[in-house]
Structures are given as C-alpha cells and as structure tokens.
C-alpha atoms as a PDB file:
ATOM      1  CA  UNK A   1      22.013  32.328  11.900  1.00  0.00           C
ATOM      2  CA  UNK A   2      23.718  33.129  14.600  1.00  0.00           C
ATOM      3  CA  UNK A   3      26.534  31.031  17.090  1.00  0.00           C
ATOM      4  CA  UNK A   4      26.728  32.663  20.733  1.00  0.00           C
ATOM      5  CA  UNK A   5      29.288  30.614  23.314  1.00  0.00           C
ATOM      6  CA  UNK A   6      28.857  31.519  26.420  1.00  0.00           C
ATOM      7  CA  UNK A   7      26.257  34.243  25.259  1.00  0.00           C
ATOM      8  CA  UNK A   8      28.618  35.925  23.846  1.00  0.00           C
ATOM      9  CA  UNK A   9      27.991  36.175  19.994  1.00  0.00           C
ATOM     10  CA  UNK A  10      31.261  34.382  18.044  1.00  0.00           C
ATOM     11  CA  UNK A  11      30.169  34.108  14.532  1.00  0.00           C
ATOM     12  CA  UNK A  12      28.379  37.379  13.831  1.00  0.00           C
ATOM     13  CA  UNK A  13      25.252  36.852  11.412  1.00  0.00           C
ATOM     14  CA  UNK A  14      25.482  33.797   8.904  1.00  0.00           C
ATOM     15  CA  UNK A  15      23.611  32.886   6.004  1.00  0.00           C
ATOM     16  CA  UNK A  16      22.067  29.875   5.669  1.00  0.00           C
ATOM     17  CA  UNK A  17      21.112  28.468   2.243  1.00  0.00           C
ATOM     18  CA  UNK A  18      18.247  27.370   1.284  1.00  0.00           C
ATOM     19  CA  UNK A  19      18.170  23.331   0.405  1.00  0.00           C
ATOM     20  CA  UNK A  20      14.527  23.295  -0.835  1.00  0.00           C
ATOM     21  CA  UNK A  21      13.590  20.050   1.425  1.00  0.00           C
ATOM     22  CA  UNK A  22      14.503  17.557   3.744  1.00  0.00           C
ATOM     23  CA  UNK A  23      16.766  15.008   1.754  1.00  0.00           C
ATOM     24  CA  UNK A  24      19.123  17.747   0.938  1.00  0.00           C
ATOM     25  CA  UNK A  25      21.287  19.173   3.936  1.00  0.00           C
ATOM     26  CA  UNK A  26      23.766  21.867   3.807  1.00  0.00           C
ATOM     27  CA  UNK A  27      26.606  22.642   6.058  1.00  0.00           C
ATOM     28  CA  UNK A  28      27.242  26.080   7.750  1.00  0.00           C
ATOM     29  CA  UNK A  29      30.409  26.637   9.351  1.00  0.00           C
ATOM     30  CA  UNK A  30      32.409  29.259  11.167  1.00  0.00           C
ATOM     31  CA  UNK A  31      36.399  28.970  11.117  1.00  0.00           C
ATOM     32  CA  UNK A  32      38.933  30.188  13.963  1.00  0.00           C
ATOM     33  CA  UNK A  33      36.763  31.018  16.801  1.00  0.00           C
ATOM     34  CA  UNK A  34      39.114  31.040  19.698  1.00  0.00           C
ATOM     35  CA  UNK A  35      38.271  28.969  23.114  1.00  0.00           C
ATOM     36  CA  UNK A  36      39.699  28.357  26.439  1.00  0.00           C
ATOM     37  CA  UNK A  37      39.534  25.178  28.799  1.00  0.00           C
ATOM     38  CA  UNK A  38      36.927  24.441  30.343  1.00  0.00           C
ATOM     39  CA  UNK A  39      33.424  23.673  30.024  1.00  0.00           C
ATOM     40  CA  UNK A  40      31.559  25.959  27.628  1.00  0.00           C
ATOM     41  CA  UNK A  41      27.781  26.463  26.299  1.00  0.00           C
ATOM     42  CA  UNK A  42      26.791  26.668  22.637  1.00  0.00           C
ATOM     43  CA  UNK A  43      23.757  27.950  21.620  1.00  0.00           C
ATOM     44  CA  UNK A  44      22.667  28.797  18.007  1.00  0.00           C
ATOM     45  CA  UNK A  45      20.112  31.223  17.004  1.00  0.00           C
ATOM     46  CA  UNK A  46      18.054  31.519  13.728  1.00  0.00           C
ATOM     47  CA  UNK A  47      16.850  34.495  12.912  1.00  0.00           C
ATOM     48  CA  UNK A  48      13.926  33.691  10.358  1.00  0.00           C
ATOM     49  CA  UNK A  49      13.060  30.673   8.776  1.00  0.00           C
ATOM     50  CA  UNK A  50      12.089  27.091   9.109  1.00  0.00           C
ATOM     51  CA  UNK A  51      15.441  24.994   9.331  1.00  0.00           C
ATOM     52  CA  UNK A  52      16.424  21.381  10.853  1.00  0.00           C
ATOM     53  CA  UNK A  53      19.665  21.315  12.429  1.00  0.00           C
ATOM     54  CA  UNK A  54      21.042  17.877  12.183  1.00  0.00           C
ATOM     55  CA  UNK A  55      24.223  18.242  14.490  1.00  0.00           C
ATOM     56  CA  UNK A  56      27.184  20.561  15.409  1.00  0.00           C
ATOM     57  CA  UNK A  57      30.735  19.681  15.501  1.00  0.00           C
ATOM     58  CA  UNK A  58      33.332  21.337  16.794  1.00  0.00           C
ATOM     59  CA  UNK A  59      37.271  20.965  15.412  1.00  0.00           C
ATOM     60  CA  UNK A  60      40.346  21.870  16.871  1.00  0.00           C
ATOM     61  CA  UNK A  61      42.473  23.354  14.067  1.00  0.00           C
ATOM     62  CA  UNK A  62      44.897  21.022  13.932  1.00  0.00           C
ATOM     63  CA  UNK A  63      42.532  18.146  13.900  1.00  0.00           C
ATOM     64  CA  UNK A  64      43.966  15.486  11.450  1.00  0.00           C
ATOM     65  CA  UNK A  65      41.957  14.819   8.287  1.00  0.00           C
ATOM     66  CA  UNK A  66      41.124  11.402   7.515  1.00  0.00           C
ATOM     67  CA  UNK A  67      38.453   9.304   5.504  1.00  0.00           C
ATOM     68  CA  UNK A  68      38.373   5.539   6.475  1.00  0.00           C
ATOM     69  CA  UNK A  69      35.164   3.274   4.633  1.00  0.00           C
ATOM     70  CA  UNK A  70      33.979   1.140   7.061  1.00  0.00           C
ATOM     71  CA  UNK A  71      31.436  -1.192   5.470  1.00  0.00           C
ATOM     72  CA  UNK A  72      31.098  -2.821   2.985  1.00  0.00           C
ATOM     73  CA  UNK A  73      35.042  -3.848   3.349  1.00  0.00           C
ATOM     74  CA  UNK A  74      34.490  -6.965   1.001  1.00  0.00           C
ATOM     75  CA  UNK A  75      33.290 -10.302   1.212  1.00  0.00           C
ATOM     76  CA  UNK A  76      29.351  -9.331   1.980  1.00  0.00           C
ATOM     77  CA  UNK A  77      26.771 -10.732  -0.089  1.00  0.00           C
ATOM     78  CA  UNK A  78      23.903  -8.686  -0.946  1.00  0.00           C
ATOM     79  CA  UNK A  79      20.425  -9.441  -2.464  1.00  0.00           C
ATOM     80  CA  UNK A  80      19.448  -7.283  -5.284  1.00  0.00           C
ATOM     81  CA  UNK A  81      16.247  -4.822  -3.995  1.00  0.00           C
ATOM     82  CA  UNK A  82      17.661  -4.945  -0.503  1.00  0.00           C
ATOM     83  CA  UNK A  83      18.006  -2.138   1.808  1.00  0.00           C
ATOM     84  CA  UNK A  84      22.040  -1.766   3.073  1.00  0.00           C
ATOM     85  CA  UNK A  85      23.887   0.856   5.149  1.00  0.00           C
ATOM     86  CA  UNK A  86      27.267   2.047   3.361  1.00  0.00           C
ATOM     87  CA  UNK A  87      29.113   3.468   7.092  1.00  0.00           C
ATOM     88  CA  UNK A  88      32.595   5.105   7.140  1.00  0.00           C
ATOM     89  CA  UNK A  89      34.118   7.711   9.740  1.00  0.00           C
ATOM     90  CA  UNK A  90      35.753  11.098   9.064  1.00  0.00           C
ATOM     91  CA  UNK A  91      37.129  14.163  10.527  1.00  0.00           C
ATOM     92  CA  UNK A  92      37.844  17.271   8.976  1.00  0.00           C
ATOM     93  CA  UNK A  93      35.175  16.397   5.791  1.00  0.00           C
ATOM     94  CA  UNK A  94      31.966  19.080   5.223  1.00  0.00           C
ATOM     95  CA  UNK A  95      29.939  17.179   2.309  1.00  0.00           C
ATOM     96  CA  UNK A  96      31.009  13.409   0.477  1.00  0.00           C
ATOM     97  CA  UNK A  97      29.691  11.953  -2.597  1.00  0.00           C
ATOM     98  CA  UNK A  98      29.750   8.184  -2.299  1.00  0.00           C
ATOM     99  CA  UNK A  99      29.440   6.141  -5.577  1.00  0.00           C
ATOM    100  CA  UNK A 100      28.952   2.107  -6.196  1.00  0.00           C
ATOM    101  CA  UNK A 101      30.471  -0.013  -8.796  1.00  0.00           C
ATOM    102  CA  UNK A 102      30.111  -3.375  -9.972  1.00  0.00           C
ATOM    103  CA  UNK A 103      32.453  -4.379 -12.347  1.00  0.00           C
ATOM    104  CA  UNK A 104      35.749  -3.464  -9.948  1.00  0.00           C
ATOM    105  CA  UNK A 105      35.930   0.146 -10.909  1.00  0.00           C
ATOM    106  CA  UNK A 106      35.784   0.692 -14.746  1.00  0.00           C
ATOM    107  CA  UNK A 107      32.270   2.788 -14.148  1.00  0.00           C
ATOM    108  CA  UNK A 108      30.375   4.290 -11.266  1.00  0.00           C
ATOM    109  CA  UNK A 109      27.235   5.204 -10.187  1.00  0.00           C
ATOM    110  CA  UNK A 110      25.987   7.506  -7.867  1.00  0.00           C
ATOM    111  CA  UNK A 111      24.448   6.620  -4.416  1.00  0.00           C
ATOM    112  CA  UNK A 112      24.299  10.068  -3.867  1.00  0.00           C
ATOM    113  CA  UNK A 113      26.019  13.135  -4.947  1.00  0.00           C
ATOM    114  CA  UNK A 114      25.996  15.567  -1.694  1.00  0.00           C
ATOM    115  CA  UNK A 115      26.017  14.465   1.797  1.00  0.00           C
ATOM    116  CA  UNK A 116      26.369  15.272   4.978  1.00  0.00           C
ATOM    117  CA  UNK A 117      29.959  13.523   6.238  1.00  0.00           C
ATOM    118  CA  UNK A 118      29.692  13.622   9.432  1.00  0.00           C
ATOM    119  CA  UNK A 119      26.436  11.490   9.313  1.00  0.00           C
ATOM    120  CA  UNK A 120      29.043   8.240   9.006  1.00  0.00           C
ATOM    121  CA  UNK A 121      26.166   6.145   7.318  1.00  0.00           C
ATOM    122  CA  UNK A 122      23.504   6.171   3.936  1.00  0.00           C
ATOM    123  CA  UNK A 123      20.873   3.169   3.558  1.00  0.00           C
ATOM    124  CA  UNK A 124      20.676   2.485  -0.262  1.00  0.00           C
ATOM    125  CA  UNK A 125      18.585  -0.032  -2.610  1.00  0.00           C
ATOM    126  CA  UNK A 126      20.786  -2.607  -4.035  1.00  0.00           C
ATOM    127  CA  UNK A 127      20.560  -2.268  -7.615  1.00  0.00           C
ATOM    128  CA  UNK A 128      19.476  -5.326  -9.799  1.00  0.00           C
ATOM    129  CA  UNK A 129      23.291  -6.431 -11.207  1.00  0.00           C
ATOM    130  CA  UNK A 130      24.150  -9.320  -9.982  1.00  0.00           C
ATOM    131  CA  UNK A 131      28.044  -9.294  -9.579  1.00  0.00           C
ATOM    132  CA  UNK A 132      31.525 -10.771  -7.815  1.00  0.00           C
ATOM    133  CA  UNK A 133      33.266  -7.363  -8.639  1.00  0.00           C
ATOM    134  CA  UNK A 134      31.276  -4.646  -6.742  1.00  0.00           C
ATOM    135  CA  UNK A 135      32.972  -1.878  -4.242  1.00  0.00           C
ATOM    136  CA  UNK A 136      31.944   1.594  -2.887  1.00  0.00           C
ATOM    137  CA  UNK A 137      33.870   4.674  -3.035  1.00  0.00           C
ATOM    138  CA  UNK A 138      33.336   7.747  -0.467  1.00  0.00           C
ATOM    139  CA  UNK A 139      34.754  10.887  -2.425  1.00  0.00           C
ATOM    140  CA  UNK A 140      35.345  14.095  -0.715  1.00  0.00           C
ATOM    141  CA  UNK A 141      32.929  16.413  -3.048  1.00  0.00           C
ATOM    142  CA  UNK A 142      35.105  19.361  -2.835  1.00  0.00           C
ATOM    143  CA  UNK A 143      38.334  17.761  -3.479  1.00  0.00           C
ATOM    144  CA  UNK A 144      38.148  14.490  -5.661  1.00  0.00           C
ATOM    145  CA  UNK A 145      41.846  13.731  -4.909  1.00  0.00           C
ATOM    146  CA  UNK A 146      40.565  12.576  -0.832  1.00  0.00           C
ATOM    147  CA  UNK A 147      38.700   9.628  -1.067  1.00  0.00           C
ATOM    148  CA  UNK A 148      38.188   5.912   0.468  1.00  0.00           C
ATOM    149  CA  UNK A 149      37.604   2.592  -1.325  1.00  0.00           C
ATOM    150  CA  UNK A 150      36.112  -0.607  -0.096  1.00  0.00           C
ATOM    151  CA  UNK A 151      39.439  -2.839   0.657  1.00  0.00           C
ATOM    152  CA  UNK A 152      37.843  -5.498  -1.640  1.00  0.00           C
ATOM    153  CA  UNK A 153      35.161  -6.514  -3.499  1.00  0.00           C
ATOM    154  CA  UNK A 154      31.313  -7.863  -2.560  1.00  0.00           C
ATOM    155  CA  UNK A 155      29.015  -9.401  -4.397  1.00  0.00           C
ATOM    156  CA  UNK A 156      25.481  -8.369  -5.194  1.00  0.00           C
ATOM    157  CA  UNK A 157      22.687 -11.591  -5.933  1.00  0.00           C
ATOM    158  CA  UNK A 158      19.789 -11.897  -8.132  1.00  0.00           C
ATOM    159  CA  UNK A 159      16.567 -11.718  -6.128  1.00  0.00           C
ATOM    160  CA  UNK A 160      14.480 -15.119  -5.570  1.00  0.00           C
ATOM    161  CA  UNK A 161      10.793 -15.280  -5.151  1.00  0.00           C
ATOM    162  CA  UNK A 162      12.125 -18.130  -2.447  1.00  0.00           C
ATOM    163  CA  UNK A 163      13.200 -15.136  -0.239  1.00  0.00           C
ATOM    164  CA  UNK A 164       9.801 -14.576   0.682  1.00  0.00           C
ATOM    165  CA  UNK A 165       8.548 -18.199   0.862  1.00  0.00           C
ATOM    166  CA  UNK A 166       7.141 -19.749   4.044  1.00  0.00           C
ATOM    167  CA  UNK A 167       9.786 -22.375   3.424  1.00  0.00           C
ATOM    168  CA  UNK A 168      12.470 -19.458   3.551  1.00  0.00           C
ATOM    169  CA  UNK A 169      11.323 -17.411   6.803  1.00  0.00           C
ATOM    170  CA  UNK A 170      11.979 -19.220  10.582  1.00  0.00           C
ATOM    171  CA  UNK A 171      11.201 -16.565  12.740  1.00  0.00           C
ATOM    172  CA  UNK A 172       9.378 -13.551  12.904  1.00  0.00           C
ATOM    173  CA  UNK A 173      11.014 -10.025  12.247  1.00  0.00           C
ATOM    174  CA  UNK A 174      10.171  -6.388  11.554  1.00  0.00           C
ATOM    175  CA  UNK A 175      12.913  -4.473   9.462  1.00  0.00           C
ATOM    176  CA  UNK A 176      13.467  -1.120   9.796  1.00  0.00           C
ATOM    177  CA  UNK A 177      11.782   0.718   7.607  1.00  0.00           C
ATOM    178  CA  UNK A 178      13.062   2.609   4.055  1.00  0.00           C
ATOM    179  CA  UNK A 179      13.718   5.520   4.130  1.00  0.00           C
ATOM    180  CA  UNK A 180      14.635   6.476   7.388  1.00  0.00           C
ATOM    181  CA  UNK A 181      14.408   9.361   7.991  1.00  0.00           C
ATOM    182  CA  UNK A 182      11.083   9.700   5.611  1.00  0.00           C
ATOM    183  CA  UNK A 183       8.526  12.497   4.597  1.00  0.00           C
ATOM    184  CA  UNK A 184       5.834  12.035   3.987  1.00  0.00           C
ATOM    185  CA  UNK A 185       5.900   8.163   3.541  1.00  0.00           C
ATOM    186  CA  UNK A 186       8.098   5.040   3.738  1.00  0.00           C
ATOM    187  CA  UNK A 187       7.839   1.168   3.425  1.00  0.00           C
ATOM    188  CA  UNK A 188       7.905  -1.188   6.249  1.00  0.00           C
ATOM    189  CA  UNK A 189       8.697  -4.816   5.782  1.00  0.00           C
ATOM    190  CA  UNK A 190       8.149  -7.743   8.198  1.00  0.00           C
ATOM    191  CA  UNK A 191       8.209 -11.747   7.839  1.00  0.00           C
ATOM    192  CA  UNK A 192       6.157 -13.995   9.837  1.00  0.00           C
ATOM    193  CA  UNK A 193       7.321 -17.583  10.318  1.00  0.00           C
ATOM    194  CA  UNK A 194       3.719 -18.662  10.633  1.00  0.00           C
ATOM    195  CA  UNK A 195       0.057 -17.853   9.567  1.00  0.00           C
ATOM    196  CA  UNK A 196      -1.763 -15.563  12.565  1.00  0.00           C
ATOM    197  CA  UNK A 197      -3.341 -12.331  13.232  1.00  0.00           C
ATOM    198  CA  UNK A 198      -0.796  -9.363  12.687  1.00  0.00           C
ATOM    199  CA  UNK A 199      -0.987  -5.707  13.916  1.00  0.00           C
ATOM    200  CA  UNK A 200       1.144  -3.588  12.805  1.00  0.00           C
ATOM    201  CA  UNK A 201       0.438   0.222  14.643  1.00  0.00           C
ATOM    202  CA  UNK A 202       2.243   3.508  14.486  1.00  0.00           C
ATOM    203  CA  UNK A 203       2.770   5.610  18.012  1.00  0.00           C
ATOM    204  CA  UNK A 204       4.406   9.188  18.460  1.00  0.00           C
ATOM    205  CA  UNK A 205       6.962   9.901  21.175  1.00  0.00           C
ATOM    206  CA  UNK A 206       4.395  10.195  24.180  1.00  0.00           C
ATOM    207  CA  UNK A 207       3.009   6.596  23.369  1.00  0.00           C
ATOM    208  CA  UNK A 208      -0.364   7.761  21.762  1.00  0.00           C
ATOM    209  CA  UNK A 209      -1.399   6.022  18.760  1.00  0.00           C
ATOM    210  CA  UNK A 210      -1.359   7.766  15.807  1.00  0.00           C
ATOM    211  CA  UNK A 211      -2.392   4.619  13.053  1.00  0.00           C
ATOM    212  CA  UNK A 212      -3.089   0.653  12.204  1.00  0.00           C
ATOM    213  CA  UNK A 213      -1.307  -0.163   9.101  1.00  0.00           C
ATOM    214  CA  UNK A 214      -2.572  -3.899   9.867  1.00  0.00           C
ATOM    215  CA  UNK A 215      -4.878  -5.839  12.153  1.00  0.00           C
ATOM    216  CA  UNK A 216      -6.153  -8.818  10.818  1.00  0.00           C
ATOM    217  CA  UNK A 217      -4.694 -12.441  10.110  1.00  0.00           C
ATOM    218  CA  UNK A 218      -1.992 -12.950   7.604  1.00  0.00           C
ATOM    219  CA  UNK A 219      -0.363 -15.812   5.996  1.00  0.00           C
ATOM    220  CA  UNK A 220       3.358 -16.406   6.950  1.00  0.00           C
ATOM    221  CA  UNK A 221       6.035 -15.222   5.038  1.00  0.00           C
ATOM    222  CA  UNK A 222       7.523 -11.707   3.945  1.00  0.00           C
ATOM    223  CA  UNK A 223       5.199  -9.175   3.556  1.00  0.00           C
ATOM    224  CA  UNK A 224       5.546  -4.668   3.049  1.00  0.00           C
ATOM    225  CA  UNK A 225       3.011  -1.877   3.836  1.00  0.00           C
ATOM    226  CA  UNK A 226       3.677   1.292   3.342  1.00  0.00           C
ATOM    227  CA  UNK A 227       3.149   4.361   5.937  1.00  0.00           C
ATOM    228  CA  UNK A 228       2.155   7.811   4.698  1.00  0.00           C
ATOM    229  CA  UNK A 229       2.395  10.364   7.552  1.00  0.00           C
ATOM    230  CA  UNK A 230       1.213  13.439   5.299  1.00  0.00           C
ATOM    231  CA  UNK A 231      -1.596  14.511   8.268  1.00  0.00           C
ATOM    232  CA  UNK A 232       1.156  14.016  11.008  1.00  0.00           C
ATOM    233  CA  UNK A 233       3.702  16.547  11.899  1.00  0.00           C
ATOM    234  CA  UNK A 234       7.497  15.916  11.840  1.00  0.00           C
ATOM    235  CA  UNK A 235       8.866  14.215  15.283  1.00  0.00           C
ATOM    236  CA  UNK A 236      10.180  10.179  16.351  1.00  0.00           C
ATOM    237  CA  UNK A 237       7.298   7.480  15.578  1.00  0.00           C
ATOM    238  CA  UNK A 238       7.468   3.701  16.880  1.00  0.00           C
ATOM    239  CA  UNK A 239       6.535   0.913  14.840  1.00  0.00           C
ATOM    240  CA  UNK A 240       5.307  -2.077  16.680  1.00  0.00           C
ATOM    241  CA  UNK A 241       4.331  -5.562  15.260  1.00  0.00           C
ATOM    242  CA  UNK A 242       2.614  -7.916  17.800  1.00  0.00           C
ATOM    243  CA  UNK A 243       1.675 -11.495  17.095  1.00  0.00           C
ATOM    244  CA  UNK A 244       0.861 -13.774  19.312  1.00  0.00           C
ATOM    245  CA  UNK A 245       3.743 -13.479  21.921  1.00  0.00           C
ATOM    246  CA  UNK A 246       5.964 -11.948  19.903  1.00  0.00           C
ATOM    247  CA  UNK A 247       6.165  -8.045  19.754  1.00  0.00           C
ATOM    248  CA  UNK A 248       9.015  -5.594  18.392  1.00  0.00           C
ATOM    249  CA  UNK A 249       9.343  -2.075  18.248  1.00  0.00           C
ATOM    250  CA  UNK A 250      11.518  -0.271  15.973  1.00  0.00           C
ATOM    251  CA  UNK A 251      11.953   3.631  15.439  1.00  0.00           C
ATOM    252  CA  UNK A 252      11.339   5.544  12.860  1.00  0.00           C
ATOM    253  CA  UNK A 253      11.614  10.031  12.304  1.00  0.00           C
ATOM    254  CA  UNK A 254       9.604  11.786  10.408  1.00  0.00           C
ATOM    255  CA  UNK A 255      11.334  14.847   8.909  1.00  0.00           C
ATOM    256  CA  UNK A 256       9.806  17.641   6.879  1.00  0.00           C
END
C-alpha cells in the first residue's frame, strides 16, 4: 500500500497484514509526514490484494491523547439477550480491547479483544447474569495503563417470555439488525402491535429487490428471521417492513 498527497508519494510502499476476514481489522499507519496549509488530496493505492478500508485519519503530532467511555455511564437497565452499543471517543488510540463486568470489577470478560478505536462504537449480546454491579472498561491494547471505565454501575435483567407478549408490544417496530456489519448472514427482529399481513423485503443500494424474508400474515408480537446474503455480493442493503400503513426502512452492509 501506498499513500500519495497531492500525487506525490509520502509513505513509500507499506505492508499490509493480512486479517484473514472481515470481523478482524488492522490498522496501517505512517508517522511524520510533513504538510502545509491548505487544502490537500489523499489518495491511497493498493498494490495487490483484496482489502476494505474502513477510514483514514489524519493527526497532528501534538494531538492530545485521550480515552473518554461514553455509554453505558451507569444507571441503564439492560435485558439479558439484548443487542446494546458500548460508544466512547478517542484520539491518538490505534486498536482497544473493551471488557464487561458484572460484579463491580473483581473479573472481566471480553467483548472483544482487538478493535478498531476510532470506530467509537461495538453492538454486543447482553450476557445472561442478571446484576446491579455491571460496568465496561475500554483498554488501550498496547498499553494497559490508558484506559476508561463506566462512571458507575448498570444493571443487566433476566429475560421474560412477557417481552414478547402481545400484551407487552404497543406499536410496531423493526430493530436494526445483529450484526451489523454482517457476512454472510444476520438476524432481524421486529414486533407488531397487532395480527396482519407482514412483508419483510431486502433491496440493494439502487432500490432493486434482492429478497422476501416474509409476506404473509403474522400474529402480533415480537418476532426474528434471519437473512443469509451468501449469493449477494458485499455493498449497503435496506430492510423494509410494511404493514398496513406502517412502513420502516433500516440499513444494513454487507461486508466480506
């Protein structure tokens, strides 16, 4: 790989490690290249391979580090089984580890071991231990000693089979689907307030329609299908559940 500003090549030819798929991202980076004012264009060049680039940042040197949690900061509470976004900001950080507790810090598990920092979020499945005592911890994976904690504690429910009720559900919804981004399949989950006839189709990015997960009537409450994408080729997909007069669209990528 190669990074050319301005045409003009700044980094000379860098490898790029192989992360063997799509869940696992690596960072590439290129210190002290030396810039002006002004407006500039960046270009990067690969030289062989099939790669994803997920972003570029750019850092002035003296660009404070810092690594601030965001959410959860204490005080949610979370069903066990559901799907919820850990967010925190950064600057200065290549790859985190971010780890849950529930019993206020005496053990931790991983959410996941590598990742990305400058992403800022990571969807996870609340594990089944109910608990008052539960935080999250973002640790900087190449030095342990920089780290954020959530300010205070949340707490994590048993799940109820009254969740997905009719009794429980009072207006329609479609969730965003888990995981996001997914290859080759993921899970979509959607309630319905009432009894009527559901579809549920997949279109790609120039609004053609690529598959019907569901068209046919459906008792109200929660309900999941899942999506497998193996014949499709990586790219943005829309979701879009229509019954009656309600409709809603969510998007989803498809990365492999």
């Amino acid at each position: 790989m190669r990074v050319y500003i301005d045409d003009i090549d700044v980094s000379g030819l860098l490898t790029v490690p192989l992360t063997g798929n799509w869940q696992t991202w690596a960072n590439v980076s290129k210190p002290n290249i030396p810039l002006t004012q002004g407006n500039h264009t960046l270009k990067i060049f690969i030289a062989s391979g099939e790669y994803n680039i997920n972003y570029a940042d750019i850092l002035l040197t003296d660009t404070p580090v810092f690594l601030r949690l965001t959410s959860p900061a204490g005080g949610e509470v979370d069903t066990a089984g559901s799907v919820q976004e850990i967010t925190w900001e950064s600057a200065g950080f290549s790859d985190v580890a971010v780890g849950l507790t529930t019993n206020d810090g005496a053990t931790w598990a991983p959410v996941n071991n590598d990742y990305p920092a400058v992403f800022g979020v990571i969807r996870f499945q609340v594990p089944s231990v109910p608990s008052n005592n539960c935080k999250v911890m973002i640790v900087d994976r190449l030095n342990s000693s920089l780290s954020a904690v959530s300010p205070a504690s949340f707490t994590i429910t048993a799940a109820t089979g009254a969740e997905e009720s009719q009794d429980a559900v009072s207006d329609f919804r479609l969730f965003q689907n888990y995981p996001n981004p997914f290859n080759p399949s993921t899970t979509i989950r959607y309630q319905l307030p009432e009894s009527g006839y559901i579809r549920l189709r997949i279109y790609n990015s120039m609004g053609q329609q690529t598959a019907v997960l569901v068209n046919q009537p459906q008792t109200a409450g929660s309900h999941t299908v899942s999506f497998d994408a193996s014949n499709l080729p990586t790219g943005v997909y829309f979701c879009s559940l229509v019954s009656g007069g309600f409709k809603q669209t969510i998007q989803m990528v498809l990365m492999k």
